[in-house]
PDB file of N, CA and C in Angstrom:
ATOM      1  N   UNK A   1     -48.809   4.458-171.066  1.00  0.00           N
ATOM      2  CA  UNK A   1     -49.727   4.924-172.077  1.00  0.00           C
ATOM      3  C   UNK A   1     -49.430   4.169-173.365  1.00  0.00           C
ATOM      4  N   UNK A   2     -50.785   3.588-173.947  1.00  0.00           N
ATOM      5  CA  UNK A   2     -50.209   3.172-175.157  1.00  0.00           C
ATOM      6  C   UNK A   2     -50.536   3.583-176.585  1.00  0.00           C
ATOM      7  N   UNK A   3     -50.193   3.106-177.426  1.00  0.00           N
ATOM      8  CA  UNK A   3     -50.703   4.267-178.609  1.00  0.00           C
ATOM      9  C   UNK A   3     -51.159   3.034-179.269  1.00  0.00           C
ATOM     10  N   UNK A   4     -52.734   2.736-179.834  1.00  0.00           N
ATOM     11  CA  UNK A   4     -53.479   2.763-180.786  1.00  0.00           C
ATOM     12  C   UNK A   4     -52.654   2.383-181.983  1.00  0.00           C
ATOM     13  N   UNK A   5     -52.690   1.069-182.518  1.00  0.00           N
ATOM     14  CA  UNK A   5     -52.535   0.660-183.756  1.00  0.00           C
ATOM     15  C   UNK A   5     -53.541   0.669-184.652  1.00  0.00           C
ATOM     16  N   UNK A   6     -53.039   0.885-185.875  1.00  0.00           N
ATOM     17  CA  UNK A   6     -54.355   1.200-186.979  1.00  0.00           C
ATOM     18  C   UNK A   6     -54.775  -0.767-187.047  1.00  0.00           C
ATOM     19  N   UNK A   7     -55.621  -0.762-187.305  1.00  0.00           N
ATOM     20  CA  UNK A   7     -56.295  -1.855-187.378  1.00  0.00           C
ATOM     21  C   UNK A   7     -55.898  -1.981-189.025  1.00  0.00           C
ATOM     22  N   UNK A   8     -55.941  -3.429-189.804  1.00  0.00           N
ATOM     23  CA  UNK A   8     -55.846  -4.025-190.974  1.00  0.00           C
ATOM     24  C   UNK A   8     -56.938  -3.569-192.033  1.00  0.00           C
ATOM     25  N   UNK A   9     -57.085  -3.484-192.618  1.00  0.00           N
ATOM     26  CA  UNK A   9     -58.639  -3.545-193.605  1.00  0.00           C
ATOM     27  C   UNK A   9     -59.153  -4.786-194.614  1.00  0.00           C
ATOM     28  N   UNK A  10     -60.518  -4.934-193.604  1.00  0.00           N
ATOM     29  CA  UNK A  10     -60.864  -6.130-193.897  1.00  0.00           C
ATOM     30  C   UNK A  10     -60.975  -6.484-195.801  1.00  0.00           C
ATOM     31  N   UNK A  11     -59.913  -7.641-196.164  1.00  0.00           N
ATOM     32  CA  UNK A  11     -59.932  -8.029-197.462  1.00  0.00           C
ATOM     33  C   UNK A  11     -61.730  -8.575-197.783  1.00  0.00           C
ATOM     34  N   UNK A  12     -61.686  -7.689-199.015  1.00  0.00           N
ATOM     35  CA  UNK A  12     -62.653  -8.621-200.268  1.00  0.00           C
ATOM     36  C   UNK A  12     -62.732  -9.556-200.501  1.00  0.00           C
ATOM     37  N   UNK A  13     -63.324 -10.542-201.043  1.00  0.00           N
ATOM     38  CA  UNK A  13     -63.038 -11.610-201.679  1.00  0.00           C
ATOM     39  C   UNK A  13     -63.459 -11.645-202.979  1.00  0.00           C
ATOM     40  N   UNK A  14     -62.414 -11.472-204.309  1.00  0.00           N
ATOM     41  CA  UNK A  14     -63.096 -11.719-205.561  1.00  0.00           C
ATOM     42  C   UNK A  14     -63.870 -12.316-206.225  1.00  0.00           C
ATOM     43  N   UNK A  15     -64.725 -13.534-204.872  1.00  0.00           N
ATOM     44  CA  UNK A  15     -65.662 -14.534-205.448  1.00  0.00           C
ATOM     45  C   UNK A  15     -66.790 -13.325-205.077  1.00  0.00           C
ATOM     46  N   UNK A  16     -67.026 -12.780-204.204  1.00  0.00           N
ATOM     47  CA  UNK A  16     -68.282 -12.316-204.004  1.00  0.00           C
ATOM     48  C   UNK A  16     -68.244 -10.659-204.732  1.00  0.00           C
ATOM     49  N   UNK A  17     -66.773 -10.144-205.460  1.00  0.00           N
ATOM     50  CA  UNK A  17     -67.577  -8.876-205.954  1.00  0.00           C
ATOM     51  C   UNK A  17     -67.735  -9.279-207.713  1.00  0.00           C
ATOM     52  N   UNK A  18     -68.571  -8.431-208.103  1.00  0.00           N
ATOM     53  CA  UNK A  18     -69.358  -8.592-209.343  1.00  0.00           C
ATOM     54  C   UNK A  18     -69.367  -7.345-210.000  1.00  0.00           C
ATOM     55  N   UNK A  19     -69.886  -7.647-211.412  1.00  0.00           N
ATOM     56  CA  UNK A  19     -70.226  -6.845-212.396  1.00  0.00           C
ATOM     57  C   UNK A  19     -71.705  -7.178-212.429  1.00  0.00           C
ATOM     58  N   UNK A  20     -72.645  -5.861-212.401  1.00  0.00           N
ATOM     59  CA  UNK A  20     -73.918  -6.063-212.465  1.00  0.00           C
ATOM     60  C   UNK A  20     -74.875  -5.436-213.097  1.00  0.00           C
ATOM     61  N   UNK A  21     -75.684  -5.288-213.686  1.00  0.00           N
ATOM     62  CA  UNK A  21     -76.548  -4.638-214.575  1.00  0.00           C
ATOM     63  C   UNK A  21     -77.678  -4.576-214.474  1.00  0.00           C
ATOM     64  N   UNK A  22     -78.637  -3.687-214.636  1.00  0.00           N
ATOM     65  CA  UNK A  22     -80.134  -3.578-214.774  1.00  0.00           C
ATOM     66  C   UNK A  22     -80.659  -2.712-215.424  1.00  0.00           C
ATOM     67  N   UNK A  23     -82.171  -3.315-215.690  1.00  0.00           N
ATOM     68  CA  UNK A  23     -82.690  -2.382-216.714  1.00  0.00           C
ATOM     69  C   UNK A  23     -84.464  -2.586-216.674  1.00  0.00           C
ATOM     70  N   UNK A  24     -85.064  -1.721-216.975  1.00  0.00           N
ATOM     71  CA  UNK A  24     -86.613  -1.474-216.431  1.00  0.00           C
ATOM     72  C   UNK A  24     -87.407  -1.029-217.165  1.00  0.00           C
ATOM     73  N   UNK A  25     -88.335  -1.172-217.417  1.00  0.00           N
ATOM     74  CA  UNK A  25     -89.384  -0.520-218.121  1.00  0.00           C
ATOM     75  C   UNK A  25     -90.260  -0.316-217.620  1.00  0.00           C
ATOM     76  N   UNK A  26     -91.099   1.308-217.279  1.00  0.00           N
ATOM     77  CA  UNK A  26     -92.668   1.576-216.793  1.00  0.00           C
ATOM     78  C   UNK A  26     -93.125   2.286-217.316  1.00  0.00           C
ATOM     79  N   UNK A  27     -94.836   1.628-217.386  1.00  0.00           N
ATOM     80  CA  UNK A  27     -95.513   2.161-218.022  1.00  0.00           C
ATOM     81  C   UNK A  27     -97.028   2.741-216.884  1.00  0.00           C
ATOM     82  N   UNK A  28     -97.110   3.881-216.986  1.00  0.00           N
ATOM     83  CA  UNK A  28     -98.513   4.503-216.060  1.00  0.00           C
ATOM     84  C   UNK A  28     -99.571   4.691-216.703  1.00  0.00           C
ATOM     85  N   UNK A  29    -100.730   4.196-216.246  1.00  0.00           N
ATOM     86  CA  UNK A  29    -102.111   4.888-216.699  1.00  0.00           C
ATOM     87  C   UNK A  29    -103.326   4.750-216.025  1.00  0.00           C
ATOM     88  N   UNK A  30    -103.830   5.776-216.538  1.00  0.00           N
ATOM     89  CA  UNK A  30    -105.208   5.776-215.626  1.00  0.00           C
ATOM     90  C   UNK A  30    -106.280   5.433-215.870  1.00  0.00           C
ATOM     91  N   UNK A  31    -107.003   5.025-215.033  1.00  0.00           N
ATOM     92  CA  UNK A  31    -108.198   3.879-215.927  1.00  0.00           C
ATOM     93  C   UNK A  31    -109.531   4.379-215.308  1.00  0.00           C
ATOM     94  N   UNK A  32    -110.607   3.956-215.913  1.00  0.00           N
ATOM     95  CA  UNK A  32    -111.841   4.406-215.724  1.00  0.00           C
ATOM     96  C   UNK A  32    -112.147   4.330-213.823  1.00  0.00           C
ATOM     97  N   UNK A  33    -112.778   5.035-213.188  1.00  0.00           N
ATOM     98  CA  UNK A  33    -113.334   5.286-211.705  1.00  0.00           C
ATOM     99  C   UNK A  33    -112.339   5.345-210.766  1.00  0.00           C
ATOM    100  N   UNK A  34    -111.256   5.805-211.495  1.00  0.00           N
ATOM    101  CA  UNK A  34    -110.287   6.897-210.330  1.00  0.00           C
ATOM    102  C   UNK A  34    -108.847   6.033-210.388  1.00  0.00           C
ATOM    103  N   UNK A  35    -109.266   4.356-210.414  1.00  0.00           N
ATOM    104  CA  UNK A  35    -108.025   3.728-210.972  1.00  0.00           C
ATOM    105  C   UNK A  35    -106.795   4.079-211.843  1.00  0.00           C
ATOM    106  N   UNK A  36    -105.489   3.929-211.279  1.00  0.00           N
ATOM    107  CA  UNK A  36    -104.556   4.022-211.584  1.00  0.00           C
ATOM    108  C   UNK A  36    -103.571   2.563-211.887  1.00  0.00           C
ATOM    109  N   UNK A  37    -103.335   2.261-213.368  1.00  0.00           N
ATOM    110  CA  UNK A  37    -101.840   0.943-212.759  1.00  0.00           C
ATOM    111  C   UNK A  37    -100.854   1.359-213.199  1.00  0.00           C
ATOM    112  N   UNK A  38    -100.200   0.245-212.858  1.00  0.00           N
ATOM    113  CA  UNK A  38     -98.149   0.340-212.770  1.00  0.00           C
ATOM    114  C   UNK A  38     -97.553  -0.747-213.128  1.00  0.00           C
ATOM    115  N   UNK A  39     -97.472  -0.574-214.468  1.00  0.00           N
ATOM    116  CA  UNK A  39     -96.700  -2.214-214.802  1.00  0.00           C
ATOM    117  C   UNK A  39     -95.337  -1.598-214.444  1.00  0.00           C
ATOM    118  N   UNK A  40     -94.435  -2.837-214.276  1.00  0.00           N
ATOM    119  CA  UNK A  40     -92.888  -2.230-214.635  1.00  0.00           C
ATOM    120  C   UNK A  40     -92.126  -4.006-214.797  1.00  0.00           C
ATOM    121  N   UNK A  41     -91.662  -4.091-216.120  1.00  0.00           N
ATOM    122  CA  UNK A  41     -90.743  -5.558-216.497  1.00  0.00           C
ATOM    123  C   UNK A  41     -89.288  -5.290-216.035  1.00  0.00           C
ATOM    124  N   UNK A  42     -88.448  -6.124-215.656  1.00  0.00           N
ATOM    125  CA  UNK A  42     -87.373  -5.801-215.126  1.00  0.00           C
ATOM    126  C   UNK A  42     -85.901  -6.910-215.652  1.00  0.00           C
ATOM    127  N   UNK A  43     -85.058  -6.843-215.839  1.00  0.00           N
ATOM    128  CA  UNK A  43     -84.451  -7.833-216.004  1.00  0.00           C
ATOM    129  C   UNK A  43     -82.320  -7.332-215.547  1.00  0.00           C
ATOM    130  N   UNK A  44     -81.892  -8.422-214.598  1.00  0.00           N
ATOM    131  CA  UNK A  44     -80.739  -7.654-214.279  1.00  0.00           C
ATOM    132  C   UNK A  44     -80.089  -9.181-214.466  1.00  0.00           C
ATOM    133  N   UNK A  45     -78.342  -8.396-214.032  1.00  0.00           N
ATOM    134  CA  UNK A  45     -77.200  -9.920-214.465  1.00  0.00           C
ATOM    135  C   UNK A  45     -76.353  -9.176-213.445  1.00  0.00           C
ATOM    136  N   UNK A  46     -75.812 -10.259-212.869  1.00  0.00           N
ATOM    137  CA  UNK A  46     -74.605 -10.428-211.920  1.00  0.00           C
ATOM    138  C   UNK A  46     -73.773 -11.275-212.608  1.00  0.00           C
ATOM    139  N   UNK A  47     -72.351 -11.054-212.698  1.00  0.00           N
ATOM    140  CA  UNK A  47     -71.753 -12.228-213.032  1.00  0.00           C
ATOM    141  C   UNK A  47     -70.328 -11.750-212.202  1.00  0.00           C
ATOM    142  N   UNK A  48     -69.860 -13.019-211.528  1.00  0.00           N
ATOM    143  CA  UNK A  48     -68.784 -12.236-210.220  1.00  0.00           C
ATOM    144  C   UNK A  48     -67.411 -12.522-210.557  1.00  0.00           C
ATOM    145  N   UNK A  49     -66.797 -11.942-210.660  1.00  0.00           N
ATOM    146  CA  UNK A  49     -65.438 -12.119-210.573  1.00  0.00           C
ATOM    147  C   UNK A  49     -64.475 -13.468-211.117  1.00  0.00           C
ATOM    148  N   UNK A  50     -64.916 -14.012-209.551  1.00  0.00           N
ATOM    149  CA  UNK A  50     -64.129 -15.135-209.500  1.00  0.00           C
ATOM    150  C   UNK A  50     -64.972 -16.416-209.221  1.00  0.00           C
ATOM    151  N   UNK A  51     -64.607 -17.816-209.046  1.00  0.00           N
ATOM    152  CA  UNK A  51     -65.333 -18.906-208.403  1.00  0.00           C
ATOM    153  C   UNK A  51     -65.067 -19.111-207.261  1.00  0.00           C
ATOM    154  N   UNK A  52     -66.440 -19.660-206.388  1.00  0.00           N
ATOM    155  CA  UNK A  52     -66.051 -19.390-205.256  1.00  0.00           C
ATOM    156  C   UNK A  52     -65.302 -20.940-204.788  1.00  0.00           C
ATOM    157  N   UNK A  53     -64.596 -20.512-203.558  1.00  0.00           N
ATOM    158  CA  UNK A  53     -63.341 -21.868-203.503  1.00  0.00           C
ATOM    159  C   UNK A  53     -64.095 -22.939-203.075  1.00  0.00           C
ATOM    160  N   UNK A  54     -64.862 -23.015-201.780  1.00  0.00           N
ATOM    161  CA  UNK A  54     -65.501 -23.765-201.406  1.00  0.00           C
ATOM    162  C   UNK A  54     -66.439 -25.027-202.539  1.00  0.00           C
ATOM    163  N   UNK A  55     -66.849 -24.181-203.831  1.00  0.00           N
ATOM    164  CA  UNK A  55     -67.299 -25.270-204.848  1.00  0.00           C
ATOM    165  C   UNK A  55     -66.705 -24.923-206.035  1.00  0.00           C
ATOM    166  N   UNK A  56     -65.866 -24.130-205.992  1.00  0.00           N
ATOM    167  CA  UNK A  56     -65.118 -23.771-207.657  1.00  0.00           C
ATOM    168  C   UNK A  56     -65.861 -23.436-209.106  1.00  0.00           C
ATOM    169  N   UNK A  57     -66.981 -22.607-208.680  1.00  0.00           N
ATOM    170  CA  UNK A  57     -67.446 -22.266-209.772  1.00  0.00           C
ATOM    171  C   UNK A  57     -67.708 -20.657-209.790  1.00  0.00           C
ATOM    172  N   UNK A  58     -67.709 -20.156-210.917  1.00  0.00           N
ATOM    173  CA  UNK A  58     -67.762 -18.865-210.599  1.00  0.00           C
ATOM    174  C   UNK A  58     -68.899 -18.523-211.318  1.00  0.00           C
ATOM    175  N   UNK A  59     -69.970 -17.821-210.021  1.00  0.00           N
ATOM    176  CA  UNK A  59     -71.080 -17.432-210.365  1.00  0.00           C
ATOM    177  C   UNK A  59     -71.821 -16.058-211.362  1.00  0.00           C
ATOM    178  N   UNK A  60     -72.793 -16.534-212.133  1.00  0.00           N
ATOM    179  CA  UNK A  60     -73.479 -16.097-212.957  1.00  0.00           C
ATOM    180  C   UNK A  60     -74.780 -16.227-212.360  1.00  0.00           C
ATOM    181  N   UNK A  61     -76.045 -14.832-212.446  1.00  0.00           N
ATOM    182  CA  UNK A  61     -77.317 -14.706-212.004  1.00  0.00           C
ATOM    183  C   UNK A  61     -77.941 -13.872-213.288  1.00  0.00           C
ATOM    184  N   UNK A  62     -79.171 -14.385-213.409  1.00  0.00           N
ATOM    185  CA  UNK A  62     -80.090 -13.526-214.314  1.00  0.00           C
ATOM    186  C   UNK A  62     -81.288 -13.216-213.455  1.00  0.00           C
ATOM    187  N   UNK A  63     -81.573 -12.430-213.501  1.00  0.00           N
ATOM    188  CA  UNK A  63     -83.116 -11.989-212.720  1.00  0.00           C
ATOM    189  C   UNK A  63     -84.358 -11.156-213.248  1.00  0.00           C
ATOM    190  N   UNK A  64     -85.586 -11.665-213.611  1.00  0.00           N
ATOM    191  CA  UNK A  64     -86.480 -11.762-214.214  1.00  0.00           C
ATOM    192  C   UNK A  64     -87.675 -10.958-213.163  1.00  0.00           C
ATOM    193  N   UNK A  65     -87.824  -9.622-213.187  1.00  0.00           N
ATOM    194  CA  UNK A  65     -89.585  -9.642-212.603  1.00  0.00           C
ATOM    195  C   UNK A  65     -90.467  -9.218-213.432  1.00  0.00           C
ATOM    196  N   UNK A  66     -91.349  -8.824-212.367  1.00  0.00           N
ATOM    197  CA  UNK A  66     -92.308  -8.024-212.970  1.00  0.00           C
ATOM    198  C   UNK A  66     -93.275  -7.321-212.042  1.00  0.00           C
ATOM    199  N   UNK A  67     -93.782  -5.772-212.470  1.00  0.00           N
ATOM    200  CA  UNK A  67     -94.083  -5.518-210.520  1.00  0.00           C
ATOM    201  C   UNK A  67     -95.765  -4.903-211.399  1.00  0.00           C
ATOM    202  N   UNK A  68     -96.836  -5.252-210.998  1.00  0.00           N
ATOM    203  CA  UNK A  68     -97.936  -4.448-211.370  1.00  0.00           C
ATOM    204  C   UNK A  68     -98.294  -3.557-209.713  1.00  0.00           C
ATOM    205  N   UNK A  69     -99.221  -2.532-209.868  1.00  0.00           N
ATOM    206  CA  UNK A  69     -99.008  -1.394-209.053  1.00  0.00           C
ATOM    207  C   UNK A  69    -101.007  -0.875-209.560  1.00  0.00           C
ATOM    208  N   UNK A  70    -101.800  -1.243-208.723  1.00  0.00           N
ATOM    209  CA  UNK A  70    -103.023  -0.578-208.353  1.00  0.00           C
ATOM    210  C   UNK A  70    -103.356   0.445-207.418  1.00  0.00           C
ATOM    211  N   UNK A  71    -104.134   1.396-207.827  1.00  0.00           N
ATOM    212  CA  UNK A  71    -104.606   2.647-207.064  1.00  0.00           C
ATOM    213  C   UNK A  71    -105.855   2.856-206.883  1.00  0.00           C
ATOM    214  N   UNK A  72    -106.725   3.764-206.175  1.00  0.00           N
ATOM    215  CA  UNK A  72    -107.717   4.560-206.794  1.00  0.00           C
ATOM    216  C   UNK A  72    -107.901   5.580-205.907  1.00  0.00           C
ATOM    217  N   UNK A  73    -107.518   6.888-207.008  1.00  0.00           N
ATOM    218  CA  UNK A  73    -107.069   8.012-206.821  1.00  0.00           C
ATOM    219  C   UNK A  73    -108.158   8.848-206.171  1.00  0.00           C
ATOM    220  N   UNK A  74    -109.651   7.709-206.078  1.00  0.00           N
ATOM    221  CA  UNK A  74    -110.785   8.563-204.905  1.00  0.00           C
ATOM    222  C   UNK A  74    -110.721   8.503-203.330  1.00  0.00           C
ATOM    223  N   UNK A  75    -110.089   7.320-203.232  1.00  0.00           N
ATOM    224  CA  UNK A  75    -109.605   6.739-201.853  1.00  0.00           C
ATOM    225  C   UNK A  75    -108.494   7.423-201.407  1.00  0.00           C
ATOM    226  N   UNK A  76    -109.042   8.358-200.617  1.00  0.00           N
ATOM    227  CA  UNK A  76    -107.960   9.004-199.531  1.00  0.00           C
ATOM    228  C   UNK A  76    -108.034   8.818-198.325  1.00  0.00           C
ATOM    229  N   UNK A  77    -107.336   9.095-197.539  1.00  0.00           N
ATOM    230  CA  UNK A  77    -107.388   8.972-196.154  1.00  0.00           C
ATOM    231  C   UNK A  77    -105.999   9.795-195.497  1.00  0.00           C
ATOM    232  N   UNK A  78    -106.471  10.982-195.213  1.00  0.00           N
ATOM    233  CA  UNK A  78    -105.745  12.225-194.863  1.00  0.00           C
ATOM    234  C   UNK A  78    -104.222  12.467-196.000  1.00  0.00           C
ATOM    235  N   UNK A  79    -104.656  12.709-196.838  1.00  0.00           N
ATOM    236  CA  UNK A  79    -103.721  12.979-198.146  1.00  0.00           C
ATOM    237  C   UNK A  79    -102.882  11.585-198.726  1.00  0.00           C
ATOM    238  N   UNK A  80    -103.438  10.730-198.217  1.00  0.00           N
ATOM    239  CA  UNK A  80    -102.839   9.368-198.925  1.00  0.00           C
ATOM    240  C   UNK A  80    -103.621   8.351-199.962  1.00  0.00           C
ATOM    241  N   UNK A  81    -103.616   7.586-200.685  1.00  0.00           N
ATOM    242  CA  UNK A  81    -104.186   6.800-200.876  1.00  0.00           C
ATOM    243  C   UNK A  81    -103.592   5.652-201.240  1.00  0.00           C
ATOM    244  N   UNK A  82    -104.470   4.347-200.794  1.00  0.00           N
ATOM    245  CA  UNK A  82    -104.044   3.514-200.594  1.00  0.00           C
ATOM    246  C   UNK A  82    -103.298   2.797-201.571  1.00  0.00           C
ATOM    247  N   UNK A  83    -102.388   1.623-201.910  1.00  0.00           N
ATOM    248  CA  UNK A  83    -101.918   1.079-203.135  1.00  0.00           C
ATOM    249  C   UNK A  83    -101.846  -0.188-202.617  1.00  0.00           C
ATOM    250  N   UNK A  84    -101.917  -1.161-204.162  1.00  0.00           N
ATOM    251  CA  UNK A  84    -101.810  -2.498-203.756  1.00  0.00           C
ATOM    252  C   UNK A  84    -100.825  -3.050-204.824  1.00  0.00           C
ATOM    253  N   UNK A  85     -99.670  -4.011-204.672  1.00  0.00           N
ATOM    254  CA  UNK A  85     -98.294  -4.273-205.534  1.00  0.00           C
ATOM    255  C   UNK A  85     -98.042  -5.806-205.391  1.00  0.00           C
ATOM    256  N   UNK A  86     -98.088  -6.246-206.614  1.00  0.00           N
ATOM    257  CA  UNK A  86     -97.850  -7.471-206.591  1.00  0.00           C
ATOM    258  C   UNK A  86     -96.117  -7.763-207.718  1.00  0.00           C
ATOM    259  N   UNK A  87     -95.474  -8.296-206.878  1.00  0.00           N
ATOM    260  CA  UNK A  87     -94.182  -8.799-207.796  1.00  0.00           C
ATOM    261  C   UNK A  87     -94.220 -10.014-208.049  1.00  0.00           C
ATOM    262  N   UNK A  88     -93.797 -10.585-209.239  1.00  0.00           N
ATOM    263  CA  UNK A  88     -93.370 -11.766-209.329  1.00  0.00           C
ATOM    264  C   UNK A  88     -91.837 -11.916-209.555  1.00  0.00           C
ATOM    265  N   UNK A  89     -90.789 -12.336-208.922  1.00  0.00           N
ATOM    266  CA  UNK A  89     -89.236 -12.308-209.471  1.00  0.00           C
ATOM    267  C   UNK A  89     -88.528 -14.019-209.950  1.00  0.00           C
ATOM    268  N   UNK A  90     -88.056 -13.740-210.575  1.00  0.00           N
ATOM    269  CA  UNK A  90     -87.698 -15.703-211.343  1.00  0.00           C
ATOM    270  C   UNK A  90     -86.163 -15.322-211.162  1.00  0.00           C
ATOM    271  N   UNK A  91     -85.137 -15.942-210.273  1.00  0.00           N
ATOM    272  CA  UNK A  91     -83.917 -15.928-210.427  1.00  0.00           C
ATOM    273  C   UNK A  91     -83.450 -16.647-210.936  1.00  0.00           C
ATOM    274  N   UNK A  92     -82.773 -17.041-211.794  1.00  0.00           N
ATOM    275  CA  UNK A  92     -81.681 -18.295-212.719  1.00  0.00           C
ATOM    276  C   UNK A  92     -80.663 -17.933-212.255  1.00  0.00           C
ATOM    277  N   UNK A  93     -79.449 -19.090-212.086  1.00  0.00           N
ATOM    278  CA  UNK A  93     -77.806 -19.090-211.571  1.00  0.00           C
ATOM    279  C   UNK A  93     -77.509 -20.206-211.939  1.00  0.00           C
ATOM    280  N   UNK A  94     -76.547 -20.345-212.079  1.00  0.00           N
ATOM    281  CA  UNK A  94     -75.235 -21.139-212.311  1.00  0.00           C
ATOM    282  C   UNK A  94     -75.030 -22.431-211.466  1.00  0.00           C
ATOM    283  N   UNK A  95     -75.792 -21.783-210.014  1.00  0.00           N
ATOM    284  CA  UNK A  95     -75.290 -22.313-209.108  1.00  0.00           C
ATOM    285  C   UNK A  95     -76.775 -22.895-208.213  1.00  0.00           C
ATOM    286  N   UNK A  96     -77.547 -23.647-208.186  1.00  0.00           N
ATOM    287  CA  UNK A  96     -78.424 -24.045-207.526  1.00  0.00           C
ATOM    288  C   UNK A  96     -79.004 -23.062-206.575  1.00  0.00           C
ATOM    289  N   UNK A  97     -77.926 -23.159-205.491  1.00  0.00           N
ATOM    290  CA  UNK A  97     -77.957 -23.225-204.334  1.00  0.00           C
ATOM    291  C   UNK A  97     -78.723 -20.808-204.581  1.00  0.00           C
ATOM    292  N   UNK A  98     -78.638 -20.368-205.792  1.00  0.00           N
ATOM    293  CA  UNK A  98     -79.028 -18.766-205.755  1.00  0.00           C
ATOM    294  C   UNK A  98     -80.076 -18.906-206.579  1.00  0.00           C
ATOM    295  N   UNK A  99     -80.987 -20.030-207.229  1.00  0.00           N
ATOM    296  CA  UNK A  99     -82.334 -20.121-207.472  1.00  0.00           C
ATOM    297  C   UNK A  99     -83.418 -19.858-206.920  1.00  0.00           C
ATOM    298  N   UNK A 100     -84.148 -19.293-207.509  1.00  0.00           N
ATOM    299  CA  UNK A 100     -85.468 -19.104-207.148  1.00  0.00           C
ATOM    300  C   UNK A 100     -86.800 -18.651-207.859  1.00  0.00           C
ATOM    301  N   UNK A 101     -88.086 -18.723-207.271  1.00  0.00           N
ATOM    302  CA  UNK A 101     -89.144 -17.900-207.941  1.00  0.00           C
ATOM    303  C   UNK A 101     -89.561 -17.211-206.347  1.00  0.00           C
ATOM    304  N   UNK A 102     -90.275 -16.181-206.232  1.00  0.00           N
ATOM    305  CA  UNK A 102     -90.785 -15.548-205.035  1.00  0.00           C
ATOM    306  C   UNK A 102     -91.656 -14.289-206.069  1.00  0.00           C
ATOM    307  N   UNK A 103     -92.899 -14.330-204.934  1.00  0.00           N
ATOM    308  CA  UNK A 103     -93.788 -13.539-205.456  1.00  0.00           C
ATOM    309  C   UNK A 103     -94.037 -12.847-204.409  1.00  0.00           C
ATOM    310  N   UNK A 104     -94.401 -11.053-204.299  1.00  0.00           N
ATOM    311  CA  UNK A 104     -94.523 -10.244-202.836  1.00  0.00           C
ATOM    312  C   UNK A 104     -95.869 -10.133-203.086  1.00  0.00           C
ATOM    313  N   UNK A 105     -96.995  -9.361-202.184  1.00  0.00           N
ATOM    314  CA  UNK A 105     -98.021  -8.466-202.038  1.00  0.00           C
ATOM    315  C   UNK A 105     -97.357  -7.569-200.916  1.00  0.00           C
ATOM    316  N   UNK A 106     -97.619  -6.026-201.687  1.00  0.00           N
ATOM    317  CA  UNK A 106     -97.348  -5.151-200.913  1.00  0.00           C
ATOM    318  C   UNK A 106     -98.580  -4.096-200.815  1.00  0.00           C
ATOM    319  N   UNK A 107     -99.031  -3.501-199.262  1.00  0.00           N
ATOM    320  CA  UNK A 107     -99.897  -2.577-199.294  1.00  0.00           C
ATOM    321  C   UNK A 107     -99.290  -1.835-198.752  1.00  0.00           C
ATOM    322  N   UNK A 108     -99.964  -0.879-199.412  1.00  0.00           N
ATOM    323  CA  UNK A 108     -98.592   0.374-199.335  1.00  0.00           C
ATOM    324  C   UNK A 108     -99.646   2.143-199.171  1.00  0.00           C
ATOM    325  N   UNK A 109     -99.188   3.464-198.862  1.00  0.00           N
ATOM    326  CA  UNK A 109     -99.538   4.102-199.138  1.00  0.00           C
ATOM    327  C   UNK A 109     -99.003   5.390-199.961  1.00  0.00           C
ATOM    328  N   UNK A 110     -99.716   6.410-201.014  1.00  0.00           N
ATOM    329  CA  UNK A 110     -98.962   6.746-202.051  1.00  0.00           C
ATOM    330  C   UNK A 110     -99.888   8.102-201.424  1.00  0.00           C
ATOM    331  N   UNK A 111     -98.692   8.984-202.224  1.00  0.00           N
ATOM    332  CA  UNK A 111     -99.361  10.760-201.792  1.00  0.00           C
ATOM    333  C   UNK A 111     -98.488  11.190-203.177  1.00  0.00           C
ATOM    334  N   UNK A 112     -98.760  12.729-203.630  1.00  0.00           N
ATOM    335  CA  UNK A 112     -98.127  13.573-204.431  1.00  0.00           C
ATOM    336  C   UNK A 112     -98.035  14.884-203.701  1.00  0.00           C
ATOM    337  N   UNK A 113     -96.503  15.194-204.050  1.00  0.00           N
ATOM    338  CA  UNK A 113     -96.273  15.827-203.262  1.00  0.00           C
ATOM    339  C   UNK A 113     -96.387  17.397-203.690  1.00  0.00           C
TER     340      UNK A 113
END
C-alpha cells in the first residue's frame, strides 16, 4: 500500500502577475419610438511585475473602448427584446507583440426582471 504524496504547487511567474485597473462610464436613455441607447467609455492599465525573460522587458498595457448598446423597447418576443452592441477596443503595450484594435457586433437579448 502506498501513501499519496502531496503534489508541489505550481509556481507563478512574476512576469505574468500584474497590477491592474479600470474604470467606466454609462450613460442610459431613451429615445423617441421605444428606442433605448447605451454608451459606456472605458479605459484600464496593466502593468506587471516583472520583465518577461524570454525578451526582458517588463510589460505595460493601456486599453481604450467604447461599447454603444441599441434597443427598442416595442420589440418583444416572449418577454425579451432584442439588442444590438457594437465595441470598439484600442490596446497600446510596451510590447508589440499585446497590440491591437478589434471591434465586436453583438446580438443579444435583454429582459427586466
Amino acid at each position: 500500500m502506498s501513501i499519496p504524496r502531496p503534489q508541489p504547487k505550481a509556481r507563478r511567474s512574476s512576469a505574468y502577475s500584474n497590477w491592474s485597473g479600470y474604470a467606466a462610464l454609462g450613460y442610459y436613455r431613451d429615445l423617441p419610438a421605444g428606442f433605448s441607447i447605451y454608451l459606456e467609455p472605458s479605459l484600464a492599465f496593466s502593468r506587471y511585475d516583472e520583465a518577461l525573460p524570454a525578451i526582458g522587458i517588463r510589460r505595460s498595457d493601456r486599453t481604450l473602448s467604447g461599447q454603444v448598446t441599441l434597443l427598442n423597447r416595442h420589440i418583444v418576443l416572449s418577454r425579451f427584446t432584442p439588442r444590438l452592441s457594437y465595441t470598439f477596443t484600442k490596446q497600446d503595450s510596451n510590447m508589440a507583440l499585446y497590440r491591437f484594435t478589434r471591434s465586436r457586433i453583438e446580438i443579444g437579448l435583454a429582459t427586466n426582471f
